[in-house]
C-alpha atoms as a PDB file:
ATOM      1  CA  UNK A   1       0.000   0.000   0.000  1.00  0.00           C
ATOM      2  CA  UNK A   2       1.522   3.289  -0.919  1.00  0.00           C
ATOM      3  CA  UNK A   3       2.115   6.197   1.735  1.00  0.00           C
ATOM      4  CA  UNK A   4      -0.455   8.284   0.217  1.00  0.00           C
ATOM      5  CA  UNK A   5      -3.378   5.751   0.576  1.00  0.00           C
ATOM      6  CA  UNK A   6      -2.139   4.489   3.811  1.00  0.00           C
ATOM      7  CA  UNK A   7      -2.533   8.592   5.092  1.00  0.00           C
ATOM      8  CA  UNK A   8      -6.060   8.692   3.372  1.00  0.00           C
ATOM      9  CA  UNK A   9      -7.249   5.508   5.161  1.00  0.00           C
ATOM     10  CA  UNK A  10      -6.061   6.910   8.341  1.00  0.00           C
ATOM     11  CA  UNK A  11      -8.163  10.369   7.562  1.00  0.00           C
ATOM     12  CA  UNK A  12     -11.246   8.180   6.422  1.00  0.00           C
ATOM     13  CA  UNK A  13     -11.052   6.494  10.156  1.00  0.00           C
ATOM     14  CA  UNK A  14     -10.230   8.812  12.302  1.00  0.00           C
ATOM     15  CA  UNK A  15     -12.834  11.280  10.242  1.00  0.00           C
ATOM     16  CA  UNK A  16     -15.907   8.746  10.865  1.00  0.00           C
ATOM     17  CA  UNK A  17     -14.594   8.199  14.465  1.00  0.00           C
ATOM     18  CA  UNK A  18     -14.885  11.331  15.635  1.00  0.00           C
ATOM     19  CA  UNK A  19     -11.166  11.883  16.001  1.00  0.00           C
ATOM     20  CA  UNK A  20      -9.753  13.994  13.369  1.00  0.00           C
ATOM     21  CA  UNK A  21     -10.001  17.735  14.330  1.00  0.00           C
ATOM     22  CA  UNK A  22      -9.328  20.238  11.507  1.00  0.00           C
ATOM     23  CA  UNK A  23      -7.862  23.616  11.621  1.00  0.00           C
ATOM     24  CA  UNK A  24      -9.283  25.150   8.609  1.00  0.00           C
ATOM     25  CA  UNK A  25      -9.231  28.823   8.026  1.00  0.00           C
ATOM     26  CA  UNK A  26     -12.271  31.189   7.410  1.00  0.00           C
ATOM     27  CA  UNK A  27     -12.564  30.077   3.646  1.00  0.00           C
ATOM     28  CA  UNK A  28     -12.838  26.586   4.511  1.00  0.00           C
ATOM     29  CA  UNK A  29     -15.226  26.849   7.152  1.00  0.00           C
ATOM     30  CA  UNK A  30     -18.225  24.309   6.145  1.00  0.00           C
ATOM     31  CA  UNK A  31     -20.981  22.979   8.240  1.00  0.00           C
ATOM     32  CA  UNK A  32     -20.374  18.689   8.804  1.00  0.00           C
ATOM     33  CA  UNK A  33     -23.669  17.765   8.172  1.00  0.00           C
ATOM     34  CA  UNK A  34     -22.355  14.055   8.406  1.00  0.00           C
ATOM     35  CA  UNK A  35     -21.548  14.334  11.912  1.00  0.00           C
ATOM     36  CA  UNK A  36     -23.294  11.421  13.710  1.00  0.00           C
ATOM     37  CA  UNK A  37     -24.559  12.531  17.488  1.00  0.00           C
ATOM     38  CA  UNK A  38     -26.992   9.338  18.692  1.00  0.00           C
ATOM     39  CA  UNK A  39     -28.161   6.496  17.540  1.00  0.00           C
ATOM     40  CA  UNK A  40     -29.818   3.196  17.615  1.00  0.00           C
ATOM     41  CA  UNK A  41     -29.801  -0.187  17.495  1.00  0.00           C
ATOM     42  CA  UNK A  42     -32.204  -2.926  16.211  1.00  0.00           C
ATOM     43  CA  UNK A  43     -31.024  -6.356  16.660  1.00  0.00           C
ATOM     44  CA  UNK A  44     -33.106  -8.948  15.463  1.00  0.00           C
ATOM     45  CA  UNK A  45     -33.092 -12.977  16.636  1.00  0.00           C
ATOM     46  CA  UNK A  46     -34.098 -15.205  13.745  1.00  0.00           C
ATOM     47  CA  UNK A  47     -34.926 -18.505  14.935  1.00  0.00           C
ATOM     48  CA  UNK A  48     -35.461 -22.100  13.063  1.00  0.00           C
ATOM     49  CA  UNK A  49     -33.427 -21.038   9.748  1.00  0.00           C
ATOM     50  CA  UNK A  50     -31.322 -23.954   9.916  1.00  0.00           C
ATOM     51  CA  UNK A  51     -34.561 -26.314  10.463  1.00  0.00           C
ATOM     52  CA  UNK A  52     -36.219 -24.576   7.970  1.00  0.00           C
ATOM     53  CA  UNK A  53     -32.910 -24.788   5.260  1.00  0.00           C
ATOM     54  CA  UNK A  54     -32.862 -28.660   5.955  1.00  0.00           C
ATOM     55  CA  UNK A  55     -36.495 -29.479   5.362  1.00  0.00           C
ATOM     56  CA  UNK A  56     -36.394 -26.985   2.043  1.00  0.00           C
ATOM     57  CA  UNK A  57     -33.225 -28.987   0.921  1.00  0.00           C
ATOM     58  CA  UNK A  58     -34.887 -32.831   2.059  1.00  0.00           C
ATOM     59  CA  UNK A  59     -38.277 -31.295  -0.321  1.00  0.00           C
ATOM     60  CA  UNK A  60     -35.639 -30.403  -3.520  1.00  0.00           C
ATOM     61  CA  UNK A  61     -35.658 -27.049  -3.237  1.00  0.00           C
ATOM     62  CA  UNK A  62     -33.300 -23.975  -3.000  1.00  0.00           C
ATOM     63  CA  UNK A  63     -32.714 -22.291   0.536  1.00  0.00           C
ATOM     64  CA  UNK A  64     -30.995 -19.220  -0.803  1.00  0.00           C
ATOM     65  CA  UNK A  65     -34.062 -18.098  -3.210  1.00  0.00           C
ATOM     66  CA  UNK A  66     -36.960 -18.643  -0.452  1.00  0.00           C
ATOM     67  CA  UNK A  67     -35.165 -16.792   2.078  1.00  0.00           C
ATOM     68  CA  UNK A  68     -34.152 -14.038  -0.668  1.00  0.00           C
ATOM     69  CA  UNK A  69     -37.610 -13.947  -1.863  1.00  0.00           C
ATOM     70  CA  UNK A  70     -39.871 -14.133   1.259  1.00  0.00           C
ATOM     71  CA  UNK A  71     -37.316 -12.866   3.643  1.00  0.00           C
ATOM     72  CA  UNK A  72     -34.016 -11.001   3.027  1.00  0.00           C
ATOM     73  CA  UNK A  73     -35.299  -8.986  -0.416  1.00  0.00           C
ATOM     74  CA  UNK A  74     -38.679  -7.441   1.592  1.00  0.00           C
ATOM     75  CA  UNK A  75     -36.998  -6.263   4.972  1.00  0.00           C
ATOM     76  CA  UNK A  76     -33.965  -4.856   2.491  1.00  0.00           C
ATOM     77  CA  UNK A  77     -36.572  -2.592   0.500  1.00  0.00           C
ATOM     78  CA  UNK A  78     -37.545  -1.205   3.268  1.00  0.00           C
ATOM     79  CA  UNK A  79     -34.629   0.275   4.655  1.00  0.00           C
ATOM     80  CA  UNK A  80     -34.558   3.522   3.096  1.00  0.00           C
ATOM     81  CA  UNK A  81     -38.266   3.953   4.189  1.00  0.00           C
ATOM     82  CA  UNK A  82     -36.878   4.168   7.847  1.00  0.00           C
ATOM     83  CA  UNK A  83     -33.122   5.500   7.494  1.00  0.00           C
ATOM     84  CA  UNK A  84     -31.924   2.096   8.488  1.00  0.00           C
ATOM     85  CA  UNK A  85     -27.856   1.357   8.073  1.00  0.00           C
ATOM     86  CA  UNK A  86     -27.103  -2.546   7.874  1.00  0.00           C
ATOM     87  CA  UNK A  87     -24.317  -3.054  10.388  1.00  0.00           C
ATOM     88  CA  UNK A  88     -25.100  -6.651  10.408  1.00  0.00           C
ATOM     89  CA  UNK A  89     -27.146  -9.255   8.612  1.00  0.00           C
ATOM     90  CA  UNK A  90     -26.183 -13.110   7.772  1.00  0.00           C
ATOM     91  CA  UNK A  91     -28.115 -16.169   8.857  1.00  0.00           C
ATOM     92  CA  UNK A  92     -29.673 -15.818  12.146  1.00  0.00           C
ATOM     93  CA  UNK A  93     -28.079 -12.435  12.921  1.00  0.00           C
ATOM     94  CA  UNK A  94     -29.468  -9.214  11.546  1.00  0.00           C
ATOM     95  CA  UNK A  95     -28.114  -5.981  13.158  1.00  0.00           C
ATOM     96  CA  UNK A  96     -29.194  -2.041  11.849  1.00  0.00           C
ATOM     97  CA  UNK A  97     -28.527   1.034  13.264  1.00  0.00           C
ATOM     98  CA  UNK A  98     -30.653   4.356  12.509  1.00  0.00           C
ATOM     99  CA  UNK A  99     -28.482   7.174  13.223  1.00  0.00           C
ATOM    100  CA  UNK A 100     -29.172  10.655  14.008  1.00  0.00           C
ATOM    101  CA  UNK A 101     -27.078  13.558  12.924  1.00  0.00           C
ATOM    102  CA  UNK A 102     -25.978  16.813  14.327  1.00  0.00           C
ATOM    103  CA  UNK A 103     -27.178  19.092  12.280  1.00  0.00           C
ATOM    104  CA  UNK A 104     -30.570  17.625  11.032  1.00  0.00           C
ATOM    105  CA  UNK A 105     -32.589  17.523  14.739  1.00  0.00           C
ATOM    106  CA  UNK A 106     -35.803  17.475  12.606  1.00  0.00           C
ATOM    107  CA  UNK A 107     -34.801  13.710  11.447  1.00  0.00           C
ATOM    108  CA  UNK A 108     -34.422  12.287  14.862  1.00  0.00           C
ATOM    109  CA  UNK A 109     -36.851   9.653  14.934  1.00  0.00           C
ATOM    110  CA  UNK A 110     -33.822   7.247  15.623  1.00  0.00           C
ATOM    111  CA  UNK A 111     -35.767   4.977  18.335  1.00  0.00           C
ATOM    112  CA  UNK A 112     -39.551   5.255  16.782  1.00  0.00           C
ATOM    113  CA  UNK A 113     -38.118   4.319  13.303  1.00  0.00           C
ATOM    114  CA  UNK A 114     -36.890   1.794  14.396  1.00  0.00           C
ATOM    115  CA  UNK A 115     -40.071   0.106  16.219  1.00  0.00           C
ATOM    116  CA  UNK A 116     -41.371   0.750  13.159  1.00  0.00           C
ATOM    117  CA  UNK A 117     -39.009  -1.032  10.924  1.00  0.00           C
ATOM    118  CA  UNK A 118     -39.233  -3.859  13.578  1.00  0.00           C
ATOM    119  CA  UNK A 119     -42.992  -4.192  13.424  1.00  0.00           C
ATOM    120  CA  UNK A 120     -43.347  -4.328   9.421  1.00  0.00           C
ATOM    121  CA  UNK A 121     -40.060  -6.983   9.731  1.00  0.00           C
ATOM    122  CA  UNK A 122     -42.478  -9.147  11.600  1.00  0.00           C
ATOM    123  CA  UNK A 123     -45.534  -8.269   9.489  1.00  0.00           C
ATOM    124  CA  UNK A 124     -43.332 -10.058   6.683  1.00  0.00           C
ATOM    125  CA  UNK A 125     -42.239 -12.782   8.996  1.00  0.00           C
ATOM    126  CA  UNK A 126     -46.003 -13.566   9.895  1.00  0.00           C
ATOM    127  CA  UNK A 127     -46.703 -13.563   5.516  1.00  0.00           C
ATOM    128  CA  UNK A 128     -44.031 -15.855   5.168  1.00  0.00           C
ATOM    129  CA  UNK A 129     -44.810 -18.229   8.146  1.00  0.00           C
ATOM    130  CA  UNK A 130     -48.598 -18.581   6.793  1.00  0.00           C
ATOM    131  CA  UNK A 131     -47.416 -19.212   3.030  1.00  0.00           C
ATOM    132  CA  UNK A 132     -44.927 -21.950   4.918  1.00  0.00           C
ATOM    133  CA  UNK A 133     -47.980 -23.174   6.799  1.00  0.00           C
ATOM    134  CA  UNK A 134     -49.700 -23.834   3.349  1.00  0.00           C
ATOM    135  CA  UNK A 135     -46.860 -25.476   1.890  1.00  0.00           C
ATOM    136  CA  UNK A 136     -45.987 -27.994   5.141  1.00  0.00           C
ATOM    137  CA  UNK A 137     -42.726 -26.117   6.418  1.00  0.00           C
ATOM    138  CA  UNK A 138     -41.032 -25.672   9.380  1.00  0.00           C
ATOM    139  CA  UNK A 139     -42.097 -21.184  10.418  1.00  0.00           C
ATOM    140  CA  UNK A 140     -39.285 -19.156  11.241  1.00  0.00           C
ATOM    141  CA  UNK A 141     -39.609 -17.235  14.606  1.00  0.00           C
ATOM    142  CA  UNK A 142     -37.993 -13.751  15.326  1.00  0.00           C
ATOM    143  CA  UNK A 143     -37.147 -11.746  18.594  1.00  0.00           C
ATOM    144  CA  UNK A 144     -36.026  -8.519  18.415  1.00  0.00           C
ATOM    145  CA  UNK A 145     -34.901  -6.213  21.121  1.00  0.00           C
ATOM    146  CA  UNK A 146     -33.956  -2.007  20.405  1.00  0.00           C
ATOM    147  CA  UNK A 147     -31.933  -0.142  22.298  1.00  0.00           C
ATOM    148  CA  UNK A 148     -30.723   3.824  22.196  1.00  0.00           C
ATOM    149  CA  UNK A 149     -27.473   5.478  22.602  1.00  0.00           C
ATOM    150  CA  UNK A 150     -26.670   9.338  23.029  1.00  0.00           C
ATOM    151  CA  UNK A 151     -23.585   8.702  22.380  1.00  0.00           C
ATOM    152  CA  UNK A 152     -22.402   8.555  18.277  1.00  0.00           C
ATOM    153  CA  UNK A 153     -20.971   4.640  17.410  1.00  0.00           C
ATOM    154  CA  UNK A 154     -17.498   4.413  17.132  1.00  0.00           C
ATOM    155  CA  UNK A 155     -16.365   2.502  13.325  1.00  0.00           C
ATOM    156  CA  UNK A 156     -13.215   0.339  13.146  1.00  0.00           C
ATOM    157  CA  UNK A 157     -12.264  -0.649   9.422  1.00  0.00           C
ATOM    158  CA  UNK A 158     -11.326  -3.839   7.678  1.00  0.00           C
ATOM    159  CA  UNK A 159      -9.553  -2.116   4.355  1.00  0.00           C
ATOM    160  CA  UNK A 160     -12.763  -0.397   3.249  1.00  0.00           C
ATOM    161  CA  UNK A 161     -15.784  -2.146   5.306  1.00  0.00           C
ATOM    162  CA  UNK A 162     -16.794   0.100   8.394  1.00  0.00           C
ATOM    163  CA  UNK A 163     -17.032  -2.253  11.498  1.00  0.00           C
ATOM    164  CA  UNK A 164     -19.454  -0.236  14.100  1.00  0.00           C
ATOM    165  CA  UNK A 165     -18.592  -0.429  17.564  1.00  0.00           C
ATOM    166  CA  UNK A 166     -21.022   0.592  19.877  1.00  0.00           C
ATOM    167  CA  UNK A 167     -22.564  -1.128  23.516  1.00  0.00           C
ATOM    168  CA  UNK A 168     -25.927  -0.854  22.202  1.00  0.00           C
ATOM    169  CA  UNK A 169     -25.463  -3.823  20.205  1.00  0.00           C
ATOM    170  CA  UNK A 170     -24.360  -6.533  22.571  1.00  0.00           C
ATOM    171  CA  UNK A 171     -27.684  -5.027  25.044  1.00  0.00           C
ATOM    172  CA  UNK A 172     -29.814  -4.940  21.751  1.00  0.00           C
ATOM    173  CA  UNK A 173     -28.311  -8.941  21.923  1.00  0.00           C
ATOM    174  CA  UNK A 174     -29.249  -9.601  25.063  1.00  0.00           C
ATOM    175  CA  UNK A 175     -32.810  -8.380  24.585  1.00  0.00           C
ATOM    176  CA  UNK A 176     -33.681  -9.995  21.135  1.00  0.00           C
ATOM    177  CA  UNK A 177     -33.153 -12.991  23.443  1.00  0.00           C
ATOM    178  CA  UNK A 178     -35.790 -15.654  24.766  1.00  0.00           C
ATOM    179  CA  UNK A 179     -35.212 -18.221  27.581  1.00  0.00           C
ATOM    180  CA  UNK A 180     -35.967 -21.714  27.487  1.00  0.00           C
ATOM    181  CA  UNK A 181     -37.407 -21.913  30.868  1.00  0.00           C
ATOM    182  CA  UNK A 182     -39.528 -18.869  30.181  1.00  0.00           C
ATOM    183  CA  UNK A 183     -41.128 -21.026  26.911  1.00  0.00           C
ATOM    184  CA  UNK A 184     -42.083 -23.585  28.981  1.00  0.00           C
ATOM    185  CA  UNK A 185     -44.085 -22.078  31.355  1.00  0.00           C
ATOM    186  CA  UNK A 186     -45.882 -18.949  29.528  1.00  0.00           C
ATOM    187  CA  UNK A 187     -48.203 -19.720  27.082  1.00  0.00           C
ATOM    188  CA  UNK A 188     -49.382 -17.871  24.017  1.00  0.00           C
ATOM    189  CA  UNK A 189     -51.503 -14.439  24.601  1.00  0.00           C
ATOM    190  CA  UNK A 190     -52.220 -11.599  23.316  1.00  0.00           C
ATOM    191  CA  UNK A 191     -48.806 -10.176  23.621  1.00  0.00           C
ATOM    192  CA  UNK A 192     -45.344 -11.605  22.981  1.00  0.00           C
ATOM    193  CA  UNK A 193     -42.678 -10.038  25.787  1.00  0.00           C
ATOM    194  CA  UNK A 194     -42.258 -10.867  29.316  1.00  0.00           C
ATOM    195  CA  UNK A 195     -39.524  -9.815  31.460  1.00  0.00           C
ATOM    196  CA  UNK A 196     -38.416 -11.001  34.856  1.00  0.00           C
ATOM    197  CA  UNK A 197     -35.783 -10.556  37.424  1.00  0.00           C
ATOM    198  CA  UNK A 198     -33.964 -13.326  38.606  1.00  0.00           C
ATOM    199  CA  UNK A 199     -34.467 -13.720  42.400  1.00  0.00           C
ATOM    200  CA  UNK A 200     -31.545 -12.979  45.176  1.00  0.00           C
ATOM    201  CA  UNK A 201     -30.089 -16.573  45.198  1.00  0.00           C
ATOM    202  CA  UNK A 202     -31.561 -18.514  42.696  1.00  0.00           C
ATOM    203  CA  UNK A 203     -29.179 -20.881  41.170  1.00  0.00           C
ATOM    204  CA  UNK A 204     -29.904 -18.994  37.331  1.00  0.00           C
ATOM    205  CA  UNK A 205     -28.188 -15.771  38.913  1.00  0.00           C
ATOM    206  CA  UNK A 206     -25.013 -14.798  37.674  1.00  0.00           C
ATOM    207  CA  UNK A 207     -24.586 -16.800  34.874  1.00  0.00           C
ATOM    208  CA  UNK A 208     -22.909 -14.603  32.197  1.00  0.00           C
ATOM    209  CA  UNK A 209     -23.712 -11.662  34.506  1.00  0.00           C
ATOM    210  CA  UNK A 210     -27.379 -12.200  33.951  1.00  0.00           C
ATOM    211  CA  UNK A 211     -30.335 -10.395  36.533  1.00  0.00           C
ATOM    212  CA  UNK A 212     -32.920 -10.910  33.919  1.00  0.00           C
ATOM    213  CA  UNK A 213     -34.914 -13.507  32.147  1.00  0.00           C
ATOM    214  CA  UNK A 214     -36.547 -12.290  29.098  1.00  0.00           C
ATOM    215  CA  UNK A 215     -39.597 -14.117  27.079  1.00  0.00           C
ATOM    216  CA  UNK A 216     -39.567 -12.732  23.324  1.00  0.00           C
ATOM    217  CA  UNK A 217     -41.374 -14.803  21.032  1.00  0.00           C
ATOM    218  CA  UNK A 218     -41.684 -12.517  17.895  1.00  0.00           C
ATOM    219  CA  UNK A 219     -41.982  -9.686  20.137  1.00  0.00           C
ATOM    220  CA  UNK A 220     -39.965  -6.360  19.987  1.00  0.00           C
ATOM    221  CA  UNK A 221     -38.697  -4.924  23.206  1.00  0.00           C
ATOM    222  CA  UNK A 222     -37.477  -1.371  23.238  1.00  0.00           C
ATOM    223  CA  UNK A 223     -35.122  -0.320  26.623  1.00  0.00           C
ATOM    224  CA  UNK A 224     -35.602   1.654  28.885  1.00  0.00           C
ATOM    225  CA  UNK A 225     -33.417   4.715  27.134  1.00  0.00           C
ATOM    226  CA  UNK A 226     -34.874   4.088  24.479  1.00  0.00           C
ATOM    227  CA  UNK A 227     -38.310   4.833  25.442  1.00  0.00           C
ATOM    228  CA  UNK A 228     -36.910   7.936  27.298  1.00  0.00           C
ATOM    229  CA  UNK A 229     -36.050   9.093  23.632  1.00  0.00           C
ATOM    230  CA  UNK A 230     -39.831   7.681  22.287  1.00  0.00           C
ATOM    231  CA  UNK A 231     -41.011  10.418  24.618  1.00  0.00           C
ATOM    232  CA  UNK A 232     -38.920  13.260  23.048  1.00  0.00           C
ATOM    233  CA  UNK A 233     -39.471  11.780  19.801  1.00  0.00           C
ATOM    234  CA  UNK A 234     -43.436  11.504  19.605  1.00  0.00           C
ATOM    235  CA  UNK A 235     -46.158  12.779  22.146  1.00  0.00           C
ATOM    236  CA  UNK A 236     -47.081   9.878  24.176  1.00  0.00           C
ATOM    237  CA  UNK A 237     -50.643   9.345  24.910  1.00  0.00           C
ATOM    238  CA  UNK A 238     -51.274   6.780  28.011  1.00  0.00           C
ATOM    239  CA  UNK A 239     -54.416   4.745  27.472  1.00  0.00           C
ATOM    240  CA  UNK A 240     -55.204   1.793  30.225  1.00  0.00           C
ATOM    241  CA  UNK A 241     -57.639  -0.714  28.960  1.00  0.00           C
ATOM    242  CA  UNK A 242     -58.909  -4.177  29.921  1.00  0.00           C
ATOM    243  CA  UNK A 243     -58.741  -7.036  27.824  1.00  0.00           C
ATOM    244  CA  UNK A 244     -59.721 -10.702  28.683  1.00  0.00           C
ATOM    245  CA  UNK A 245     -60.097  -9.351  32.616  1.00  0.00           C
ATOM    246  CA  UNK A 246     -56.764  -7.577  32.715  1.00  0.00           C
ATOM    247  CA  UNK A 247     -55.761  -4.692  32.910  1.00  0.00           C
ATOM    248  CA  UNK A 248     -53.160  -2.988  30.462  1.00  0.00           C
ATOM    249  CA  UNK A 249     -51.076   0.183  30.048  1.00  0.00           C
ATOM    250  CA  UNK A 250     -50.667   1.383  26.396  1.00  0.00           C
ATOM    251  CA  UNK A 251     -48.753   4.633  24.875  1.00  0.00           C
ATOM    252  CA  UNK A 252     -49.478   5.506  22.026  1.00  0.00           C
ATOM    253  CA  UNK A 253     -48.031   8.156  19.311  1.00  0.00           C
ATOM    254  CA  UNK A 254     -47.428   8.837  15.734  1.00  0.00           C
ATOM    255  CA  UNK A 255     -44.254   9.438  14.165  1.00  0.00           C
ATOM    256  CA  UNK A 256     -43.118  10.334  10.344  1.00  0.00           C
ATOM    257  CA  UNK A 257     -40.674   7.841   8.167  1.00  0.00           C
ATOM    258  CA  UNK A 258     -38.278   9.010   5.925  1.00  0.00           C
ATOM    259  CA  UNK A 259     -41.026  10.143   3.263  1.00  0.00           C
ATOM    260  CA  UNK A 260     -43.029  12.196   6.023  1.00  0.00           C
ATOM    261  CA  UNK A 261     -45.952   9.553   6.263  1.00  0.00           C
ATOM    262  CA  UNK A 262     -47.324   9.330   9.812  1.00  0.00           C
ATOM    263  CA  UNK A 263     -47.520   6.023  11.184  1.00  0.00           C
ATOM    264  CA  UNK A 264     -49.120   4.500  14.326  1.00  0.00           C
ATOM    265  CA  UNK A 265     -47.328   3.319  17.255  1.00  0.00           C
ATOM    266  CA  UNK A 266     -48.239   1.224  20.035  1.00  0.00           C
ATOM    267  CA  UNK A 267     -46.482   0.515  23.237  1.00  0.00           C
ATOM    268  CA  UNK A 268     -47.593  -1.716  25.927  1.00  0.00           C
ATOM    269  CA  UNK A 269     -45.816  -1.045  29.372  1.00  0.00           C
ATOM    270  CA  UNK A 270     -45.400  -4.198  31.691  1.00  0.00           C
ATOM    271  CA  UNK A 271     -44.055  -4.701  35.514  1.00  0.00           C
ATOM    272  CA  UNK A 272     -41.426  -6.923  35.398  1.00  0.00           C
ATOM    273  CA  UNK A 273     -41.946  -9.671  37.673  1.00  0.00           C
ATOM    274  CA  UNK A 274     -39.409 -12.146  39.405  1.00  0.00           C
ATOM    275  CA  UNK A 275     -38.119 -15.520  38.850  1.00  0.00           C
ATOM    276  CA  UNK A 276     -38.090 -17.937  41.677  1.00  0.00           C
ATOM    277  CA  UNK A 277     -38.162 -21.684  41.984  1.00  0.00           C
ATOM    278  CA  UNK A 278     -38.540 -22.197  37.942  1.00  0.00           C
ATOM    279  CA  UNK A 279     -41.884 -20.389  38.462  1.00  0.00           C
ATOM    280  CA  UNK A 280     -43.250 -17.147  37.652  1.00  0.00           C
ATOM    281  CA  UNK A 281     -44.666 -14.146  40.452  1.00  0.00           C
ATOM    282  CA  UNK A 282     -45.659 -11.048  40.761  1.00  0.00           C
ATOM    283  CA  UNK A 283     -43.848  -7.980  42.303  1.00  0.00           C
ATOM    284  CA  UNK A 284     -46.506  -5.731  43.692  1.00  0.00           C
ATOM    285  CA  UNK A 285     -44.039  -3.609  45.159  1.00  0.00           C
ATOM    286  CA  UNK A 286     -42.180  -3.201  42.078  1.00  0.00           C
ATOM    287  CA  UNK A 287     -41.774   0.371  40.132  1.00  0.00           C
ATOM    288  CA  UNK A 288     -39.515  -1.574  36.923  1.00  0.00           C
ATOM    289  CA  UNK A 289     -41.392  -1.428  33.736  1.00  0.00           C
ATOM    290  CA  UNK A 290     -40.536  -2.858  30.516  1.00  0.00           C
ATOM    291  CA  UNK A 291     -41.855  -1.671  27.244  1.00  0.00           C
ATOM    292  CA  UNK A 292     -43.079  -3.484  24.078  1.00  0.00           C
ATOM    293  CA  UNK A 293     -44.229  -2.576  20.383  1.00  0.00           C
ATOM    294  CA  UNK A 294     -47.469  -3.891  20.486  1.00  0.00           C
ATOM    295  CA  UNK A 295     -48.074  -6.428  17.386  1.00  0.00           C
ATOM    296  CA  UNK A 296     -50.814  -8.029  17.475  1.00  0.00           C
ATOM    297  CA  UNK A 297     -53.191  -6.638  14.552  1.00  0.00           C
ATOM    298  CA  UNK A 298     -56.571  -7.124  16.841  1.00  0.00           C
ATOM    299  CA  UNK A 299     -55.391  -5.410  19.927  1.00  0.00           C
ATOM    300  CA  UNK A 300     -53.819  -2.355  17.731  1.00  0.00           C
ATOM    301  CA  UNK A 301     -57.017  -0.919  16.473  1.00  0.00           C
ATOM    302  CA  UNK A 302     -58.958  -1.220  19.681  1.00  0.00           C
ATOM    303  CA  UNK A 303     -56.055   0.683  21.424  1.00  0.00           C
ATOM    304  CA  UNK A 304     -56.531   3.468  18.626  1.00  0.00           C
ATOM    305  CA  UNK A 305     -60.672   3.322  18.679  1.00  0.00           C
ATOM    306  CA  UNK A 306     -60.258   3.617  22.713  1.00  0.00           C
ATOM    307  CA  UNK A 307     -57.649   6.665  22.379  1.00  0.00           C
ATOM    308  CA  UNK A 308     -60.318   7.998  19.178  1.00  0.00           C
ATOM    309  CA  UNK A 309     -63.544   7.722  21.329  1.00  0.00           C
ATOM    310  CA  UNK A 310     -61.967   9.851  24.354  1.00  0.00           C
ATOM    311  CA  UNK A 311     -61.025  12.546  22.358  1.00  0.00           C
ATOM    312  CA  UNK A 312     -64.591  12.709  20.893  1.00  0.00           C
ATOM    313  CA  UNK A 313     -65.991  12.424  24.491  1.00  0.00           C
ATOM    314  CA  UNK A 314     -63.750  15.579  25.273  1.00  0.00           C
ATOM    315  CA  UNK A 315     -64.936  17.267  22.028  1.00  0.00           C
ATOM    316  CA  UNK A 316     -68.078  16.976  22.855  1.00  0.00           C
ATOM    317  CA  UNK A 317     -67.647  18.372  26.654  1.00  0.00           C
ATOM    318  CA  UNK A 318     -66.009  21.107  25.429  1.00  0.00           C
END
């Protein structure tokens, strides 16, 4: 490598980490526009794709084109619509960041995007599962967990492929996560996140540093800094509703992709609960939330009829 492109490739790094400072004089002066100040991360958990590959191969046909068609080719048009980045996505891993820059404060959506990309990413999953169901093949199963940093992502290179280093994306891990014991004792409802902290002494503590057990069965849980942001983002409205005798705390907002289109967001707020004995129980004394993108297509609309017919109530008070 010559001298000259060796000195470039140091600029281009130290440019996109954050650590080249210029000394320009009043002639050069130019606004960085490219100047990344926060950011997100959506990690997603994509479950049964080497079942699924082995029964497509036993059945003669080709693994690469039915996850290219129903899977990989849908979630990558759709990208743009958010202002997702691929950092990561082979296999069962798929990592994006949505990044918000310094001087553009009217484009940072980072964390509401990004539920947003999530939910439609599961609206595909669900297609493809049903067309699977139809054909007699295995359904792939996704968790996916967001998280937010107010801190820009640091880059590493390998010659001229960024490598994005940020903490966000081993929590976003951890999140997109589901435990085994946690599958065998919750069963299917109307939501698809549970969260629970492992009890003082209980033999699960501890391993790999773990306090929590998460349940995330083509769910989408967003941290707690990252619904901080969703609050600066959007106006939150809280709605608390009851639905098959329990009661439920939903927030609910709009927010504007890349094209200015408002879309509808859900969030249902939960109490985590602890884990003691391989069993389930509530904390009543508790003040730890979690926070979900509501997915489920029957419980979204009568959150949004239930925030609809209060406002007309107050209209009509008025």
């Amino acid at each position: 490598m010559s001298a000259s492109a060796c000195w470039s490739g140091t600029l281009k790094l130290s440019r996109t980490a954050g650590t080249l400072y210029n000394l320009p004089d009043s002639s050069e002066i130019e606004e960085d526009d490219e100047r990344i100040c926060h950011h997100s991360i959506m990690k997603a958990d994509v479950r049964g794709s080497t079942t699924v590959t082995d029964e497509l191969q036993a059945k003669g046909l080709n693994p690469a084109s039915y996850f290219s068609m129903r899977f990989f080719n849908p979630i990558n048009k759709i990208l743009e619509t958010y202002g997702a980045q691929k950092v990561f996505i082979e296999g069962d891993a798929i990592i994006l960041s949505f990044l918000e820059y310094e001087h553009t404060p009217q484009q940072w959506f980072a964390v509401s995007r990004a539920c947003g990309y999530a939910r439609d990413m599961l609206k595909i999953v669900g297609s493809n599962n049903r067309y699977s169901t139809q054909m007699g093949l295995p359904l792939l199963e996704l968790g996916v967990g967001i998280c937010y940093s107010k801190e820009p992502p640091r880059y590493l290179y390998d010659e001229d492929k960024p490598i994005m280093i940020s903490g966000a994306i081993g929590l976003a891990d951890r999140m997109s996560s589901c435990s085994w014991n946690l599958r065998a004792v919750i069963k299917k409802s109307l939501f698809n996140i549970e969260v629970l902290r492992i009890a003082e002494g209980d033999i699960e503590k501890g391993e790999k540093g773990q306090h929590y057990m998460r349940y995330n069965v083509n769910g989408i849980l967003v941290d707690d800094d990252g619904f901080a942001k969703l609050q600066q983002e959007i106006p939150l409205q809280k709605v608390r509703m009851k639905l098959n005798g329990k009661d439920y705390l939903f927030h609910v907002g709009q927010y504007p992709d890349t094209t200015g289109r408002k879309k509808d967001l859900v969030i249902r707020e939960g109490k985590i609960g602890i884990w003691r004995d391989e069993a389930i129980h509530e904390d009543p004394t508790s003040q730890d939330s979690y926070y979900e993108v509501v997915v489920n297509r029957k419980v979204i609309p009568l959150v949004l009829e239930s925030i609809t017919g209060k406002q007309a109530a107050t209209a009509s008070s008025d």
